[in-house]
Protein backbone atom coordinates (compact mmCIF):
# COMPACT_ATOMS: atom_id res chain seq x y z
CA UNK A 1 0.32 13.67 17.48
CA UNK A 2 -1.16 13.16 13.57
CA UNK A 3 1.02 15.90 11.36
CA UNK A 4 -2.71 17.59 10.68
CA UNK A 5 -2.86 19.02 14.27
CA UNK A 6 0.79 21.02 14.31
CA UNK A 7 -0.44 24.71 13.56
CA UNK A 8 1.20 26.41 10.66
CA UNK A 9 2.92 29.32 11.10
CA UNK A 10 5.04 32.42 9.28
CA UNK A 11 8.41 31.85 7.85
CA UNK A 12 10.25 34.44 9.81
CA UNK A 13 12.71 32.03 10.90
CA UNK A 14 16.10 31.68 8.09
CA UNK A 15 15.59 28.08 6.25
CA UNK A 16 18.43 26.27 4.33
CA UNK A 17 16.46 23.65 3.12
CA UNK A 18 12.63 22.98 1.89
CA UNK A 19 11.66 18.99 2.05
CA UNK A 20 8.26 18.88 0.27
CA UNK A 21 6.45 15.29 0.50
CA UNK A 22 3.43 14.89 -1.78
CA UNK A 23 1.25 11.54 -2.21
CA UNK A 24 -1.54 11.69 -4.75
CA UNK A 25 -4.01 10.37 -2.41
CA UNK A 26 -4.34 9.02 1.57
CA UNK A 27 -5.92 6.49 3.55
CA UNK A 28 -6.36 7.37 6.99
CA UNK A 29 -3.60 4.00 7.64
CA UNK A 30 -1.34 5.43 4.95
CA UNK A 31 -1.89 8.89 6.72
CA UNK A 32 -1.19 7.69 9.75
CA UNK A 33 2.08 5.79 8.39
CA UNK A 34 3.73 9.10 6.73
CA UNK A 35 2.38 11.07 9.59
CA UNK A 36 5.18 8.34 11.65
CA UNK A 37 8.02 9.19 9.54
CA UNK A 38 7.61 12.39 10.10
CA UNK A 39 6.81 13.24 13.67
CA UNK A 40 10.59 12.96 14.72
CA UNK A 41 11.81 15.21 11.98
CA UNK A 42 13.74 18.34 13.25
CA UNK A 43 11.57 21.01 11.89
CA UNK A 44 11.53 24.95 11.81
CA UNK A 45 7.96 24.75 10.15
CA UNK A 46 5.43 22.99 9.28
CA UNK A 47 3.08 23.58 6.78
CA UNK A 48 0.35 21.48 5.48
CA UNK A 49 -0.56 21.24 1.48
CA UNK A 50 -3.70 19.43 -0.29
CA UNK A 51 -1.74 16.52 -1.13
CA UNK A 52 1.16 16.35 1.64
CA UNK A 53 3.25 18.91 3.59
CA UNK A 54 5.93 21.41 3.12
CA UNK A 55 8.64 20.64 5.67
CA UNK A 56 11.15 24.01 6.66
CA UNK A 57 14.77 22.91 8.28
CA UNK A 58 17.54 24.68 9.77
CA UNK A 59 20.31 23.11 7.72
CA UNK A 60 20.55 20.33 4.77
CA UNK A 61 22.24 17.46 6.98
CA UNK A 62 18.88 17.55 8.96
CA UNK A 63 16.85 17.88 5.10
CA UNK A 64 18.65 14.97 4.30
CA UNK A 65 18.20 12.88 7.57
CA UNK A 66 14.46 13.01 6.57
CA UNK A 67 14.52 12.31 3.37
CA UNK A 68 16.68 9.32 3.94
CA UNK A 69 13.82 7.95 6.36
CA UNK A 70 11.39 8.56 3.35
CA UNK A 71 13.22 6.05 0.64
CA UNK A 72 13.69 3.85 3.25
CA UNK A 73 9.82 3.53 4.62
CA UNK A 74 8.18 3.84 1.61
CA UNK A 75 8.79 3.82 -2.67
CA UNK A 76 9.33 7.37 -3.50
CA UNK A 77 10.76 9.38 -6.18
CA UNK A 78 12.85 12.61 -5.43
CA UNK A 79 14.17 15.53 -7.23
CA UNK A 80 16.25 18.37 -5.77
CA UNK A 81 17.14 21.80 -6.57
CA UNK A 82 18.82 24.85 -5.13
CA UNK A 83 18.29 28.86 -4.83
CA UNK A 84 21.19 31.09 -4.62
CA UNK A 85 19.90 33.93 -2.20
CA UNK A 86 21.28 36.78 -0.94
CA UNK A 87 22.47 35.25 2.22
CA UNK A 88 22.16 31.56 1.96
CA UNK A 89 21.69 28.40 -0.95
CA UNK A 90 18.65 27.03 0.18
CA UNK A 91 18.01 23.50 -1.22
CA UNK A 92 14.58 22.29 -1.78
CA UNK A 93 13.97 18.18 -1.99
CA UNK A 94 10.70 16.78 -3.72
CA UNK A 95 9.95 13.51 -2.40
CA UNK A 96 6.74 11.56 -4.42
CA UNK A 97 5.76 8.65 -1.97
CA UNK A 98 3.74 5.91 -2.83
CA UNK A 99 0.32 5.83 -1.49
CA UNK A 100 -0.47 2.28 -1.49
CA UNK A 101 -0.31 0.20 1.97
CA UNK A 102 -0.52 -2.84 2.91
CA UNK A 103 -3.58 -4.77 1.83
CA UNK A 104 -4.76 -2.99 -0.66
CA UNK A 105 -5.81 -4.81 -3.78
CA UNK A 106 -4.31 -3.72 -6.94
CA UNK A 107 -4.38 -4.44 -10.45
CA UNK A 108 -1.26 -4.35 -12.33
CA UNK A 109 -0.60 -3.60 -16.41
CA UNK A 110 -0.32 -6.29 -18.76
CA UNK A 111 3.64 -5.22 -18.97
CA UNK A 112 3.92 -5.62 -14.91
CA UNK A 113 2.07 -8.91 -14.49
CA UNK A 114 4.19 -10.37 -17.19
CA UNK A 115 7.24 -9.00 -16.07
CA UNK A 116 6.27 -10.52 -11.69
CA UNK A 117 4.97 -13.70 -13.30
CA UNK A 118 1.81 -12.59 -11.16
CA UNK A 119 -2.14 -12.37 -11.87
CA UNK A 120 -2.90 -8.94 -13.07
CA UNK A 121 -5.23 -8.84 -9.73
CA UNK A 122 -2.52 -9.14 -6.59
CA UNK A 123 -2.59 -8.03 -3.15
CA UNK A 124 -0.40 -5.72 -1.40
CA UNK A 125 1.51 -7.70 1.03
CA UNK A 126 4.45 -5.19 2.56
CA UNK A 127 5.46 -1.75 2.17
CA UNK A 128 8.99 -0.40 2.71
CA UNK A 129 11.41 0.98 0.17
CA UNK A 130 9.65 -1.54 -2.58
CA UNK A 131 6.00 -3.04 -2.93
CA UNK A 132 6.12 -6.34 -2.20
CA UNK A 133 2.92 -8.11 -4.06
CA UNK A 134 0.94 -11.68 -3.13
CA UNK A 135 -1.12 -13.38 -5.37
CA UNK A 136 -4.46 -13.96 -3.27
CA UNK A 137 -4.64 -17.61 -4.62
CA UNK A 138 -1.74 -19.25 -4.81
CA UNK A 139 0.86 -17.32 -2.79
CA UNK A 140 3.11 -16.56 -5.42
CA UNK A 141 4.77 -13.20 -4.98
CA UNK A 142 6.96 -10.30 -6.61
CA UNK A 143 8.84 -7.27 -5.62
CA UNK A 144 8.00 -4.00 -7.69
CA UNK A 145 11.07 -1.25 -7.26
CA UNK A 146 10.44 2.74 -6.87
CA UNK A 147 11.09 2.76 -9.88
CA UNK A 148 9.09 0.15 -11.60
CA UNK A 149 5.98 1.72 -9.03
CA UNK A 150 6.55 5.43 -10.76
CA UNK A 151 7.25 3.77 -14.65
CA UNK A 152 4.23 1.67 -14.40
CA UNK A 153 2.14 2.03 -11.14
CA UNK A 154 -0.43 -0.55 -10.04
CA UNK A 155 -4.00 0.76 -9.25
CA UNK A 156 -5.39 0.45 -6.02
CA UNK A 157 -8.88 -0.40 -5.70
CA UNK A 158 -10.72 1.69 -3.66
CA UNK A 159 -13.37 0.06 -2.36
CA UNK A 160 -14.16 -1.10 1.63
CA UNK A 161 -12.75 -4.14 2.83
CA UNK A 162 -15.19 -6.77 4.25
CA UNK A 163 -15.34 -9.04 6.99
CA UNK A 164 -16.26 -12.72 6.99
CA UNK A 165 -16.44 -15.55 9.17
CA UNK A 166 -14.03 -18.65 8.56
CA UNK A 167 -16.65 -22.11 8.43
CA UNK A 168 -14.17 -24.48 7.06
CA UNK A 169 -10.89 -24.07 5.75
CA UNK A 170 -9.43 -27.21 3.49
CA UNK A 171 -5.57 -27.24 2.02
CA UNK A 172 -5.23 -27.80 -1.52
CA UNK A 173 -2.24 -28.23 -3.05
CA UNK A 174 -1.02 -25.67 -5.89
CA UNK A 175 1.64 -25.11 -8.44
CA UNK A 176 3.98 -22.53 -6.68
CA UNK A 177 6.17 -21.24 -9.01
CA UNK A 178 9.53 -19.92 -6.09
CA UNK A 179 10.30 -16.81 -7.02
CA UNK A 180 14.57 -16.13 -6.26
CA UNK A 181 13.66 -13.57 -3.25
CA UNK A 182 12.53 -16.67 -1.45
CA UNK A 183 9.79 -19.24 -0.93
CA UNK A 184 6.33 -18.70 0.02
CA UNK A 185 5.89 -20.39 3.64
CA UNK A 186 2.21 -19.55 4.04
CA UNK A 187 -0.38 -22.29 2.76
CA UNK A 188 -2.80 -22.30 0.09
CA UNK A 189 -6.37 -23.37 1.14
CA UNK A 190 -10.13 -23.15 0.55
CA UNK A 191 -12.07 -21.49 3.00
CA UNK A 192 -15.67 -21.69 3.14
CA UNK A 193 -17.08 -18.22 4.41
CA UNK A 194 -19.96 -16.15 5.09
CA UNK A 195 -20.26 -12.57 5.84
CA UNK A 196 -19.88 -11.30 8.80
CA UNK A 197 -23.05 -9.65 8.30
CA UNK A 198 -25.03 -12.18 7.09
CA UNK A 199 -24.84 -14.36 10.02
CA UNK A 200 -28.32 -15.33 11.60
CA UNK A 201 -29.72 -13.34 8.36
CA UNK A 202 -29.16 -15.77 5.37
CA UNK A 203 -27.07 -19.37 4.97
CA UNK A 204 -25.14 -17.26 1.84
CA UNK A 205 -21.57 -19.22 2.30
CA UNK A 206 -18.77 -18.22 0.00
CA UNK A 207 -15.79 -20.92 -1.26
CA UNK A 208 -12.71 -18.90 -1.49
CA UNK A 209 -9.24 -20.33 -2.13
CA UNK A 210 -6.80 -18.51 -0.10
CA UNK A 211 -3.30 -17.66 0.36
CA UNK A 212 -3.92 -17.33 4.05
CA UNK A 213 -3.95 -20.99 5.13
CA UNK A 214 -1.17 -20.61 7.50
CA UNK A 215 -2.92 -17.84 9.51
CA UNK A 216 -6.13 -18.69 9.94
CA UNK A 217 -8.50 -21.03 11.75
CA UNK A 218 -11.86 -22.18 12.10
CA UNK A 219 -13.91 -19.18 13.79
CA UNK A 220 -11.67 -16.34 12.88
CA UNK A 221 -12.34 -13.28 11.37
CA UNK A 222 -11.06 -12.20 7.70
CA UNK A 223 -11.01 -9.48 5.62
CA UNK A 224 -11.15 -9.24 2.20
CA UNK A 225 -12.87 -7.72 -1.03
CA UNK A 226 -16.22 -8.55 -2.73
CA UNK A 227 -14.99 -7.97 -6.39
CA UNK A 228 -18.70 -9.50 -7.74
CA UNK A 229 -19.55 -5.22 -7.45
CA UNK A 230 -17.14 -4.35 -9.31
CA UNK A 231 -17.24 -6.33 -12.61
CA UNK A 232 -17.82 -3.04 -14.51
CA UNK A 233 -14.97 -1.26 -13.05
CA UNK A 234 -12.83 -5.03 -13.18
CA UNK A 235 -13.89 -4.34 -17.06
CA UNK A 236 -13.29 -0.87 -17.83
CA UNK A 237 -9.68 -2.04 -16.88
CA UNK A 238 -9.56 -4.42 -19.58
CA UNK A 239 -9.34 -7.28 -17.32
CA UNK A 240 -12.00 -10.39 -18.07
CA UNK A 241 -14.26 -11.53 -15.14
CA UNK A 242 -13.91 -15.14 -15.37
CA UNK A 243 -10.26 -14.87 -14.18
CA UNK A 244 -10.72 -12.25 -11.52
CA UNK A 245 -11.90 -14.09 -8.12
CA UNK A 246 -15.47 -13.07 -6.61
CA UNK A 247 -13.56 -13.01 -3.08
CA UNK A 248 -10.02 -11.87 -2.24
CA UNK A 249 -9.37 -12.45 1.25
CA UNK A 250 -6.15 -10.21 2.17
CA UNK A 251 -5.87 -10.42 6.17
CA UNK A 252 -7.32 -11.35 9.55
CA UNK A 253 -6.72 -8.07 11.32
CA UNK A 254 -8.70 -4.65 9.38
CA UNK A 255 -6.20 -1.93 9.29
């Protein structure tokens, strides 16, 4: 059941411990993704928030339990605190998570790139308790930390994801650099595209080197980004359009 459907209700049950998760903005997949973490959670109460919910337990160990599941499943930050009552210390956690997911296009600070050895323009490639980050065009990849993401977080693009139609798809060879967390075992290639809308409209084809050579065939369906609408927002972010790619092709399945 998605978290949005449990019904609030009155705190007249004694709580030991407060777990409040915020994100600073939601997909529905990155919804859906918290909404997993947090379905099995042993809960008094429920209560949902603007940006997240505020999560009532019995006892700390249980508290705890979920905010272990957090730092594992996604970057987060956390801060506690505790309240002397009456009858009780009741503990309250603050956990920040991360609201990017997996394909989502990013750019990356000056300081970041340098620091990855990575385009400023990289993909989202994994989430768990670190971002792992692909560069679209040659593979190349770099782990940011929870708490590289909160020092200096990457912004997401928010724009829809496309779909295209894979014509031809021809291996090039490129200068992969091996990063120590291991070696990139997908393969770089050209793909010649065209929308998935365009087809039996226009002969529009698109030449897009790819880091998805190793999943993809003639005939199968991509998704990516159109960043040619963009160049004033590619701009605004100080980053110059004759290094950003027209077409970043992140996966074959839309999620």
């Amino acid at each position: 059941m998605h978290l949005s459907h449990y019904a609030s209700s009155h705190l007249r049950t004694p709580w030991k411990a407060l777990v409040q998760v915020r994100r600073s903005s939601s997909t529905r997949q990155a919804a859906l993704a918290l909404d997993r973490v947090l379905a099995d959670a042993d809960v008094l109460v429920l209560e949902p928030c603007d940006t997240g919910f505020d999560l009532y337990f019995a006892d700390q160990a249980r508290a705890r339990t979920l905010v272990t599941k957090l730092l594992a499943s996604f970057p987060c930050r956390t801060t506690t605190s505790r309240t002397v009552g009456s009858s009780a210390v009741q503990h309250t956690h603050l956990v920040e998570v991360c609201p990017l997911q997996r394909y989502d296009l990013v750019i990356a600070s000056k300081a970041l790139a340098l620091k990855l050895n990575l385009p400023r323009v990289v993909v989202v490639a994994r989430v768990s308790h670190q971002l792992h980050l692909v560069d679209p065009t040659t593979g190349d990849e770099g782990i940011v930390t929870a708490n590289m993401y909160f020092r200096d977080p990457p912004i997401c693009v928010s724009m829809a994801r496309d779909a295209y139609i894979v014509l031809d798809a021809e291996p090039i060879d490129v200068d992969y650099t091996g990063q120590q967390w291991g070696p990139y075992n997908g393969a770089v290639v050209e793909l010649e595209v065209a929308s998935a809308n365009d087809l039996g409209v226009n002969d529009t084809r698109h030449h897009v080197v790819s880091h998805l050579g190793k999943h993809v065939n003639v005939g199968d369906k991509v998704y990516g980004y159109d960043l040619r609408t963009r160049i004033f927002g590619l701009k605004y972010r100080g980053l110059d359009k004759a290094v950003v790619p027209d077409i970043v092709l992140v996966g074959t399945a839309f999620c």
